[in-house]
PDB file of N, CA and C in Angstrom:
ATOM      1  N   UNK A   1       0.854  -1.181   0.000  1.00  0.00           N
ATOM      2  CA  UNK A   1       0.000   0.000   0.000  1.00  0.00           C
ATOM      3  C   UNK A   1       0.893   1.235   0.000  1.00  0.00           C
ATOM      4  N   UNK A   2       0.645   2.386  -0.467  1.00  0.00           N
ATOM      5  CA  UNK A   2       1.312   3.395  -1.044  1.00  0.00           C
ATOM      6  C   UNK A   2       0.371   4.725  -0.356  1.00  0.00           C
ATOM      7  N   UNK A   3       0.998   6.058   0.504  1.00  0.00           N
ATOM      8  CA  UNK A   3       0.150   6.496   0.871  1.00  0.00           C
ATOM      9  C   UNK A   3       0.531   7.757  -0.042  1.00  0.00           C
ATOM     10  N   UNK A   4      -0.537   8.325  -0.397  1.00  0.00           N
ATOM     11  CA  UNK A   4      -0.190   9.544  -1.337  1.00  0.00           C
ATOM     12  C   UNK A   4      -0.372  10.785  -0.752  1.00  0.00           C
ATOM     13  N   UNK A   5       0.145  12.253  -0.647  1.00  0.00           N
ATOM     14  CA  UNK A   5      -0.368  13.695  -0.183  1.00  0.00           C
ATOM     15  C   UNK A   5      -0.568  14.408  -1.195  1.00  0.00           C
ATOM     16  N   UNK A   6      -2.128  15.121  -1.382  1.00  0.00           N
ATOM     17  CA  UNK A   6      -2.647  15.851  -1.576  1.00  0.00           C
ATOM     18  C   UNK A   6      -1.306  17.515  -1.673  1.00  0.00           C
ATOM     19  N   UNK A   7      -1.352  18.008  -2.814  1.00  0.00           N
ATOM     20  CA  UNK A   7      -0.089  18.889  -2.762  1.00  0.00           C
ATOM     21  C   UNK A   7      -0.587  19.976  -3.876  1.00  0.00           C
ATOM     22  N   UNK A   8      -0.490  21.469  -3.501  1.00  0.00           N
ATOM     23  CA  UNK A   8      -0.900  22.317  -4.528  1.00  0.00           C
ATOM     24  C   UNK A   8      -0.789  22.505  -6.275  1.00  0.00           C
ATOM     25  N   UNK A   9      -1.433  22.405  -6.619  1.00  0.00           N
ATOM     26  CA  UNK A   9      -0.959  22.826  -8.380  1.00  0.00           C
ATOM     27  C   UNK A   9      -1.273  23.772  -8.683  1.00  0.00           C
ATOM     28  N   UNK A  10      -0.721  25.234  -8.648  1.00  0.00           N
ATOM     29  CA  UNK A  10      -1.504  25.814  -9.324  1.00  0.00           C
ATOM     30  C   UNK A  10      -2.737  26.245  -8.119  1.00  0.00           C
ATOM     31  N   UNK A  11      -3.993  26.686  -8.884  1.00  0.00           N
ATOM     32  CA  UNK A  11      -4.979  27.122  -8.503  1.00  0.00           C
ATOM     33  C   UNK A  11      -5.888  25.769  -7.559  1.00  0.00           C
ATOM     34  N   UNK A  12      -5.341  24.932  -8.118  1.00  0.00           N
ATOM     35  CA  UNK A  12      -5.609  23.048  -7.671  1.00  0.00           C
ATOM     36  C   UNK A  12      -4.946  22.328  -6.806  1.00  0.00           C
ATOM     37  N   UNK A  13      -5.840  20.747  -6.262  1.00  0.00           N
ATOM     38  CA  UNK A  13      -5.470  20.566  -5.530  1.00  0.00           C
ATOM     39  C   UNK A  13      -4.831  18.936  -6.430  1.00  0.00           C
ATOM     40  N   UNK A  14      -3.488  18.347  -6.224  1.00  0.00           N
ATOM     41  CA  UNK A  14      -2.985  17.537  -6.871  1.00  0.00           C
ATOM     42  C   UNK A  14      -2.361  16.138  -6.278  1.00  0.00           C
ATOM     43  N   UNK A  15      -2.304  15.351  -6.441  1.00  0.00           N
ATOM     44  CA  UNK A  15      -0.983  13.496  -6.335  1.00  0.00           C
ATOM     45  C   UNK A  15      -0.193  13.270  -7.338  1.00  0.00           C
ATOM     46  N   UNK A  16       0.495  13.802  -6.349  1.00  0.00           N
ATOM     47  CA  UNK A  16       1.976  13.234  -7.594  1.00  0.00           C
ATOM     48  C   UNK A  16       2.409  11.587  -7.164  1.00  0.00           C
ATOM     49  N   UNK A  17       2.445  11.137  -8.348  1.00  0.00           N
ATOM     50  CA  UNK A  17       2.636   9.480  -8.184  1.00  0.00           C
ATOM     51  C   UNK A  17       3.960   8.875  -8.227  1.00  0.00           C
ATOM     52  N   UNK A  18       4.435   8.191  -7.243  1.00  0.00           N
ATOM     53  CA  UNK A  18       5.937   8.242  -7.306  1.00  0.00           C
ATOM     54  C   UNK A  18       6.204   7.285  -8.422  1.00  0.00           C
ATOM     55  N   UNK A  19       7.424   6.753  -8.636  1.00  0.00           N
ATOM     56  CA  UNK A  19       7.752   6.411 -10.190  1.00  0.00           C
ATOM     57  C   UNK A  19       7.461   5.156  -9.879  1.00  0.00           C
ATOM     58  N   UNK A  20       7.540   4.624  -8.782  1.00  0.00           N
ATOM     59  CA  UNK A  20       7.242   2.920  -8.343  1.00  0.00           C
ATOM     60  C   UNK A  20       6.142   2.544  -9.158  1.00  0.00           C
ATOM     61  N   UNK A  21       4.646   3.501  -8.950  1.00  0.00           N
ATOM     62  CA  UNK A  21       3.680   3.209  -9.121  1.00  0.00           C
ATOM     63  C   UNK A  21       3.516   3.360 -11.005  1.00  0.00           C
ATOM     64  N   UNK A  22       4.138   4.727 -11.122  1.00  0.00           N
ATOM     65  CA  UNK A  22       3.898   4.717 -12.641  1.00  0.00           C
ATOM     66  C   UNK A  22       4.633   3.362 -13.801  1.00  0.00           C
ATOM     67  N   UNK A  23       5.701   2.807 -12.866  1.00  0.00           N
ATOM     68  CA  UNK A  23       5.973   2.037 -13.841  1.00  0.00           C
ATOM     69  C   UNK A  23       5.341   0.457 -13.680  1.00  0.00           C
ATOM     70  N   UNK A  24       4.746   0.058 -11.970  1.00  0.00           N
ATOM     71  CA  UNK A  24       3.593  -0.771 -12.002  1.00  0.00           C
ATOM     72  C   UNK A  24       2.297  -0.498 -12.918  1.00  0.00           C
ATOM     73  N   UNK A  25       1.902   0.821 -13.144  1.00  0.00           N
ATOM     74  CA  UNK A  25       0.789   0.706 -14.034  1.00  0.00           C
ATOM     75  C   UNK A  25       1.205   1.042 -15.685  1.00  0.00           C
ATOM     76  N   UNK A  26       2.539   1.292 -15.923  1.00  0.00           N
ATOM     77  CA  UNK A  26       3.012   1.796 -17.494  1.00  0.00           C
ATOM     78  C   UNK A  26       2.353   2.599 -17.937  1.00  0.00           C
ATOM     79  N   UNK A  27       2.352   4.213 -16.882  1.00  0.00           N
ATOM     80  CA  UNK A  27       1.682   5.165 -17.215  1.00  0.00           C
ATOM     81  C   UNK A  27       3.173   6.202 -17.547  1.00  0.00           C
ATOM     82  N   UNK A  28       2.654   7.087 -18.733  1.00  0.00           N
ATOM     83  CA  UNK A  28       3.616   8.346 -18.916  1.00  0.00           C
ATOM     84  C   UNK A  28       3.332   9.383 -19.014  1.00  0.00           C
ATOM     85  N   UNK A  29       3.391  10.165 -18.317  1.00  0.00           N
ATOM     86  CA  UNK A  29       2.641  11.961 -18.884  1.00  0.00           C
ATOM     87  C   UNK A  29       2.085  11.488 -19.864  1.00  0.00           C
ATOM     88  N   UNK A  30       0.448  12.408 -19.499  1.00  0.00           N
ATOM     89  CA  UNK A  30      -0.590  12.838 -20.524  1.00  0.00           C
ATOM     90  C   UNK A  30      -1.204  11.698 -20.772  1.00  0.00           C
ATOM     91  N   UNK A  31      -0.622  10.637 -20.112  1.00  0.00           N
ATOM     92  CA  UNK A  31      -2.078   9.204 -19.509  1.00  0.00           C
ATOM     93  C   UNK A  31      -3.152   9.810 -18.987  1.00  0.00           C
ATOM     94  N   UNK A  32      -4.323   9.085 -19.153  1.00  0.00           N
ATOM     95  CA  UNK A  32      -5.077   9.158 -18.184  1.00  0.00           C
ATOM     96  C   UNK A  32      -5.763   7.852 -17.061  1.00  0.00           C
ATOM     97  N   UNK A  33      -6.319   8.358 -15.977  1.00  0.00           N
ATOM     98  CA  UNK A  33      -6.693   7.646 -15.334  1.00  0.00           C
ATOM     99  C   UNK A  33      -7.975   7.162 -14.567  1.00  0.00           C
ATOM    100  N   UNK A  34      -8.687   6.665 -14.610  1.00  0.00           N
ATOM    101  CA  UNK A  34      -9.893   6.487 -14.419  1.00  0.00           C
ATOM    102  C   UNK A  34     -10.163   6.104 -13.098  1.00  0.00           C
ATOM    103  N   UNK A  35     -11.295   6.885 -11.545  1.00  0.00           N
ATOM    104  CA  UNK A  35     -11.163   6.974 -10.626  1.00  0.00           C
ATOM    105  C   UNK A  35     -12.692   6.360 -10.470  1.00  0.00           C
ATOM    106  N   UNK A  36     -12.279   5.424  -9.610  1.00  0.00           N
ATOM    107  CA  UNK A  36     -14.069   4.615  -9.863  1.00  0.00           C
ATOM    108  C   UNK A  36     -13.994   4.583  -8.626  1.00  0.00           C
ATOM    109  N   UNK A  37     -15.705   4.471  -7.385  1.00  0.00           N
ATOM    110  CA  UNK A  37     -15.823   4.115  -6.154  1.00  0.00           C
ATOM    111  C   UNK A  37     -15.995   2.887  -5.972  1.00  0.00           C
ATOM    112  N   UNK A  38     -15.661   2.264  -4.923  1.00  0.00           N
ATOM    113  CA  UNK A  38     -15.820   0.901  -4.376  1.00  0.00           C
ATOM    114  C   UNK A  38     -16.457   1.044  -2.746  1.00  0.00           C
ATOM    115  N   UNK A  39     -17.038  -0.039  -2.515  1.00  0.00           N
ATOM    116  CA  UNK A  39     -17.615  -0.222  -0.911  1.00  0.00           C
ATOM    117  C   UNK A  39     -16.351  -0.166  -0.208  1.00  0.00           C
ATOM    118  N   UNK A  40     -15.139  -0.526  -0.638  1.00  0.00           N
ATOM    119  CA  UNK A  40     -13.219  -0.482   0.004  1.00  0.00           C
ATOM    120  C   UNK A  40     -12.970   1.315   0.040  1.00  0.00           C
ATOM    121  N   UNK A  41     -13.493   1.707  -0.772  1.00  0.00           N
ATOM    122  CA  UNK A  41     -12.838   3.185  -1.327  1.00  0.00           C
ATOM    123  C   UNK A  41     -12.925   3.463  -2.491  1.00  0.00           C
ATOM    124  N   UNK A  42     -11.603   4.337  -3.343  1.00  0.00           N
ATOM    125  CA  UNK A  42     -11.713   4.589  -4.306  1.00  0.00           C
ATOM    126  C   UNK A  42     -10.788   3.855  -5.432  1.00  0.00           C
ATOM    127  N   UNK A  43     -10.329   3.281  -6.541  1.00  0.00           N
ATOM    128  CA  UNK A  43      -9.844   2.383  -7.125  1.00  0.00           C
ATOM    129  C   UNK A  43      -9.302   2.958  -8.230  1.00  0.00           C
ATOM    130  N   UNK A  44      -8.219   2.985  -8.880  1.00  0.00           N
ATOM    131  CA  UNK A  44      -7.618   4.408  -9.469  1.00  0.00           C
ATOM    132  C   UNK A  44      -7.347   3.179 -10.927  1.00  0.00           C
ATOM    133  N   UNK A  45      -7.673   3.366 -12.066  1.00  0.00           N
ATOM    134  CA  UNK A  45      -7.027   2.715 -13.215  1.00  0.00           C
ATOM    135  C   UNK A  45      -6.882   3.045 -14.258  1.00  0.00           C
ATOM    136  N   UNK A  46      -5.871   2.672 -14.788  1.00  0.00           N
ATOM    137  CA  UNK A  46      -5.122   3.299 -16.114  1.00  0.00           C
ATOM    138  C   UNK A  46      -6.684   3.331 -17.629  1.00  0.00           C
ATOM    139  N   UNK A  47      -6.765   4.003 -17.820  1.00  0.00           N
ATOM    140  CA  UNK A  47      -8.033   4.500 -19.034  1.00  0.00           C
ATOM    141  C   UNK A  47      -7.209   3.665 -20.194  1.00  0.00           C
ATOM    142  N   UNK A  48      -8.242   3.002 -20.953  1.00  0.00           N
ATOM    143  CA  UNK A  48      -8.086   2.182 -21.780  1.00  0.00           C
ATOM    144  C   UNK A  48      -9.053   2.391 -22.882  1.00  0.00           C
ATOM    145  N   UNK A  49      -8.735   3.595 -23.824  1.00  0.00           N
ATOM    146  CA  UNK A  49      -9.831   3.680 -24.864  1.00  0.00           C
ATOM    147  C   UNK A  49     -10.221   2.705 -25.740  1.00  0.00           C
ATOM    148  N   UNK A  50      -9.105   1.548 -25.818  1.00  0.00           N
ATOM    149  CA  UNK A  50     -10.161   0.044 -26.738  1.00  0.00           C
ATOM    150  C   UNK A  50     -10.742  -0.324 -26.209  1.00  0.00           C
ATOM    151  N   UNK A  51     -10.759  -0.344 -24.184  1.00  0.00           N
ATOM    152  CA  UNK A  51     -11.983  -0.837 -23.786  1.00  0.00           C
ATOM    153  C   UNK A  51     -13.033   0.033 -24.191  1.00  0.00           C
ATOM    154  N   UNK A  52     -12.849   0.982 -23.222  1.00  0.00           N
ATOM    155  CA  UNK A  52     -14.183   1.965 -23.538  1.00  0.00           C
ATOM    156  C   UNK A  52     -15.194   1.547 -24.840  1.00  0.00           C
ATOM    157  N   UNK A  53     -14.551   1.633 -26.256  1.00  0.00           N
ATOM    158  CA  UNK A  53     -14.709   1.644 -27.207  1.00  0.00           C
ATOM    159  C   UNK A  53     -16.080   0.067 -26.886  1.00  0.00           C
ATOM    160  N   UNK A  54     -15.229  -0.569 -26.744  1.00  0.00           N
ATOM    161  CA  UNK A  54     -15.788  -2.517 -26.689  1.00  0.00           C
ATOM    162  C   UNK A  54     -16.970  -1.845 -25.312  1.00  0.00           C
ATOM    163  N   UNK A  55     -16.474  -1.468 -24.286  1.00  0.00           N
ATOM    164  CA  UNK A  55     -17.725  -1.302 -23.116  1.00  0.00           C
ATOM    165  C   UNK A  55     -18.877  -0.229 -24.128  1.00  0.00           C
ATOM    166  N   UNK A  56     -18.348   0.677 -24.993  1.00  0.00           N
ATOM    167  CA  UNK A  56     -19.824   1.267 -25.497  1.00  0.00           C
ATOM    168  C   UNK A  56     -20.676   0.267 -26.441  1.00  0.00           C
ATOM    169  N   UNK A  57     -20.041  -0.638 -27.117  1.00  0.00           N
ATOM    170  CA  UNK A  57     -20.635  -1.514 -28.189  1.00  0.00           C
ATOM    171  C   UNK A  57     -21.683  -2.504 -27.354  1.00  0.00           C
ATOM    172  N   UNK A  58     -21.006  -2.979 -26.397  1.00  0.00           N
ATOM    173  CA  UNK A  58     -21.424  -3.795 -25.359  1.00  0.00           C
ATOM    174  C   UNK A  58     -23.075  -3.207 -25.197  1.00  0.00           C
ATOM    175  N   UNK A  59     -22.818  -1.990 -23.933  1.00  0.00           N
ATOM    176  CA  UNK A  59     -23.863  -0.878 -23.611  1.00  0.00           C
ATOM    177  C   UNK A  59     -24.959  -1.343 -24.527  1.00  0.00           C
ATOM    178  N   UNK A  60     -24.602  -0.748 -25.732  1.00  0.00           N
ATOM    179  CA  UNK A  60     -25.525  -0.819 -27.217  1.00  0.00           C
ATOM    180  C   UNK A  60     -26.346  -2.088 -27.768  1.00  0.00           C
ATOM    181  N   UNK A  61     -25.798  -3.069 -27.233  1.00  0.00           N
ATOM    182  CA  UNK A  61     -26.273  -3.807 -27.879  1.00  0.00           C
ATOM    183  C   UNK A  61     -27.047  -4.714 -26.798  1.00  0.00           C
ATOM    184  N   UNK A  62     -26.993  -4.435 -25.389  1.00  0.00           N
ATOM    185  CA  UNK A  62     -27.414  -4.729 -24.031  1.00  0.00           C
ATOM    186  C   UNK A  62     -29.157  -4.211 -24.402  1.00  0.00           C
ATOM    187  N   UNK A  63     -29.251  -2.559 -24.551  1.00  0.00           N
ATOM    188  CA  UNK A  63     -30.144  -2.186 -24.836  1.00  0.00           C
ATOM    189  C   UNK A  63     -31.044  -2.494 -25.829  1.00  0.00           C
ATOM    190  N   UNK A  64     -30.223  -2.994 -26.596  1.00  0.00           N
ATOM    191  CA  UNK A  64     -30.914  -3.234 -27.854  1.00  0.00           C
ATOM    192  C   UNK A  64     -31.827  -4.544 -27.818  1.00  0.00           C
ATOM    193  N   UNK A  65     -30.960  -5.678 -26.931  1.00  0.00           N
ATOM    194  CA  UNK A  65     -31.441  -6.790 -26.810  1.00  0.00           C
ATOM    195  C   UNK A  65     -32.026  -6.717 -25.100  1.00  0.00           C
ATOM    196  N   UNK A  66     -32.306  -6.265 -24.680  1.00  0.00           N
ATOM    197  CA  UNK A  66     -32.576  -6.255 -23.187  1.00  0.00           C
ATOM    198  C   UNK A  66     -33.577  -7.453 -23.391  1.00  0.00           C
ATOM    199  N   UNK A  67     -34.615  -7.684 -23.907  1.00  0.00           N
ATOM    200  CA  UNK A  67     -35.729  -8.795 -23.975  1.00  0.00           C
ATOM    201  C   UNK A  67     -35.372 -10.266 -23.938  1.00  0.00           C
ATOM    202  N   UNK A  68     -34.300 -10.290 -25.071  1.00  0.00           N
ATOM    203  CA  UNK A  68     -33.605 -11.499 -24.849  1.00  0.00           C
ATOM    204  C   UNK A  68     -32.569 -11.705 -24.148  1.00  0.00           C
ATOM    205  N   UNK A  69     -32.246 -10.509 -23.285  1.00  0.00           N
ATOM    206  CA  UNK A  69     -30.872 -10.997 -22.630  1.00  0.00           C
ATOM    207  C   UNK A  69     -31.489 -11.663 -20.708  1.00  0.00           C
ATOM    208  N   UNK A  70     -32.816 -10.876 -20.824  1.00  0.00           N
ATOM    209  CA  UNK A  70     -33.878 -11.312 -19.762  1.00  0.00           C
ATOM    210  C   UNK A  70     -34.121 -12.588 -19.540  1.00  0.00           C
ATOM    211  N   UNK A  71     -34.842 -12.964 -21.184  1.00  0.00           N
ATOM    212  CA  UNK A  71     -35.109 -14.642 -21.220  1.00  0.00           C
ATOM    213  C   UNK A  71     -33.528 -15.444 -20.616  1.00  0.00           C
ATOM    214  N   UNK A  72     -32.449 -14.829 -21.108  1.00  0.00           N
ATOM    215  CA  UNK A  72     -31.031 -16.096 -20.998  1.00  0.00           C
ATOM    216  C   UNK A  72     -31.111 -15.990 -19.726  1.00  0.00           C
ATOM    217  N   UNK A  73     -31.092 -14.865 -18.773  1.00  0.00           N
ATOM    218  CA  UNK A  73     -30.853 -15.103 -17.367  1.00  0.00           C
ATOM    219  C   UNK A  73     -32.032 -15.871 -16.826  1.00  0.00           C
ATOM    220  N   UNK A  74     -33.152 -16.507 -17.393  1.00  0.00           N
ATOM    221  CA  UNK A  74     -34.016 -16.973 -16.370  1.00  0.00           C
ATOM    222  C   UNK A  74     -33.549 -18.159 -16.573  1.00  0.00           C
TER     223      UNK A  74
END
Protein backbone atom coordinates (compact mmCIF):
# COMPACT_ATOMS: atom_id res chain seq x y z
CA UNK A 1 0.00 0.00 0.00
CA UNK A 2 1.31 3.40 -1.04
CA UNK A 3 0.15 6.50 0.87
CA UNK A 4 -0.19 9.54 -1.34
CA UNK A 5 -0.37 13.69 -0.18
CA UNK A 6 -2.65 15.85 -1.58
CA UNK A 7 -0.09 18.89 -2.76
CA UNK A 8 -0.90 22.32 -4.53
CA UNK A 9 -0.96 22.83 -8.38
CA UNK A 10 -1.50 25.81 -9.32
CA UNK A 11 -4.98 27.12 -8.50
CA UNK A 12 -5.61 23.05 -7.67
CA UNK A 13 -5.47 20.57 -5.53
CA UNK A 14 -2.98 17.54 -6.87
CA UNK A 15 -0.98 13.50 -6.34
CA UNK A 16 1.98 13.23 -7.59
CA UNK A 17 2.64 9.48 -8.18
CA UNK A 18 5.94 8.24 -7.31
CA UNK A 19 7.75 6.41 -10.19
CA UNK A 20 7.24 2.92 -8.34
CA UNK A 21 3.68 3.21 -9.12
CA UNK A 22 3.90 4.72 -12.64
CA UNK A 23 5.97 2.04 -13.84
CA UNK A 24 3.59 -0.77 -12.00
CA UNK A 25 0.79 0.71 -14.03
CA UNK A 26 3.01 1.80 -17.49
CA UNK A 27 1.68 5.17 -17.22
CA UNK A 28 3.62 8.35 -18.92
CA UNK A 29 2.64 11.96 -18.88
CA UNK A 30 -0.59 12.84 -20.52
CA UNK A 31 -2.08 9.20 -19.51
CA UNK A 32 -5.08 9.16 -18.18
CA UNK A 33 -6.69 7.65 -15.33
CA UNK A 34 -9.89 6.49 -14.42
CA UNK A 35 -11.16 6.97 -10.63
CA UNK A 36 -14.07 4.61 -9.86
CA UNK A 37 -15.82 4.11 -6.15
CA UNK A 38 -15.82 0.90 -4.38
CA UNK A 39 -17.62 -0.22 -0.91
CA UNK A 40 -13.22 -0.48 0.00
CA UNK A 41 -12.84 3.18 -1.33
CA UNK A 42 -11.71 4.59 -4.31
CA UNK A 43 -9.84 2.38 -7.13
CA UNK A 44 -7.62 4.41 -9.47
CA UNK A 45 -7.03 2.72 -13.21
CA UNK A 46 -5.12 3.30 -16.11
CA UNK A 47 -8.03 4.50 -19.03
CA UNK A 48 -8.09 2.18 -21.78
CA UNK A 49 -9.83 3.68 -24.86
CA UNK A 50 -10.16 0.04 -26.74
CA UNK A 51 -11.98 -0.84 -23.79
CA UNK A 52 -14.18 1.96 -23.54
CA UNK A 53 -14.71 1.64 -27.21
CA UNK A 54 -15.79 -2.52 -26.69
CA UNK A 55 -17.72 -1.30 -23.12
CA UNK A 56 -19.82 1.27 -25.50
CA UNK A 57 -20.64 -1.51 -28.19
CA UNK A 58 -21.42 -3.80 -25.36
CA UNK A 59 -23.86 -0.88 -23.61
CA UNK A 60 -25.52 -0.82 -27.22
CA UNK A 61 -26.27 -3.81 -27.88
CA UNK A 62 -27.41 -4.73 -24.03
CA UNK A 63 -30.14 -2.19 -24.84
CA UNK A 64 -30.91 -3.23 -27.85
CA UNK A 65 -31.44 -6.79 -26.81
CA UNK A 66 -32.58 -6.26 -23.19
CA UNK A 67 -35.73 -8.79 -23.98
CA UNK A 68 -33.61 -11.50 -24.85
CA UNK A 69 -30.87 -11.00 -22.63
CA UNK A 70 -33.88 -11.31 -19.76
CA UNK A 71 -35.11 -14.64 -21.22
CA UNK A 72 -31.03 -16.10 -21.00
CA UNK A 73 -30.85 -15.10 -17.37
CA UNK A 74 -34.02 -16.97 -16.37
Amino acid sequence: MTTLKLTQIGNSLGVILPKELLGKFKLEKGDELIVSESPDGFNLIPHDSEFEKELKAAEKIMRKRRNVLRELAK
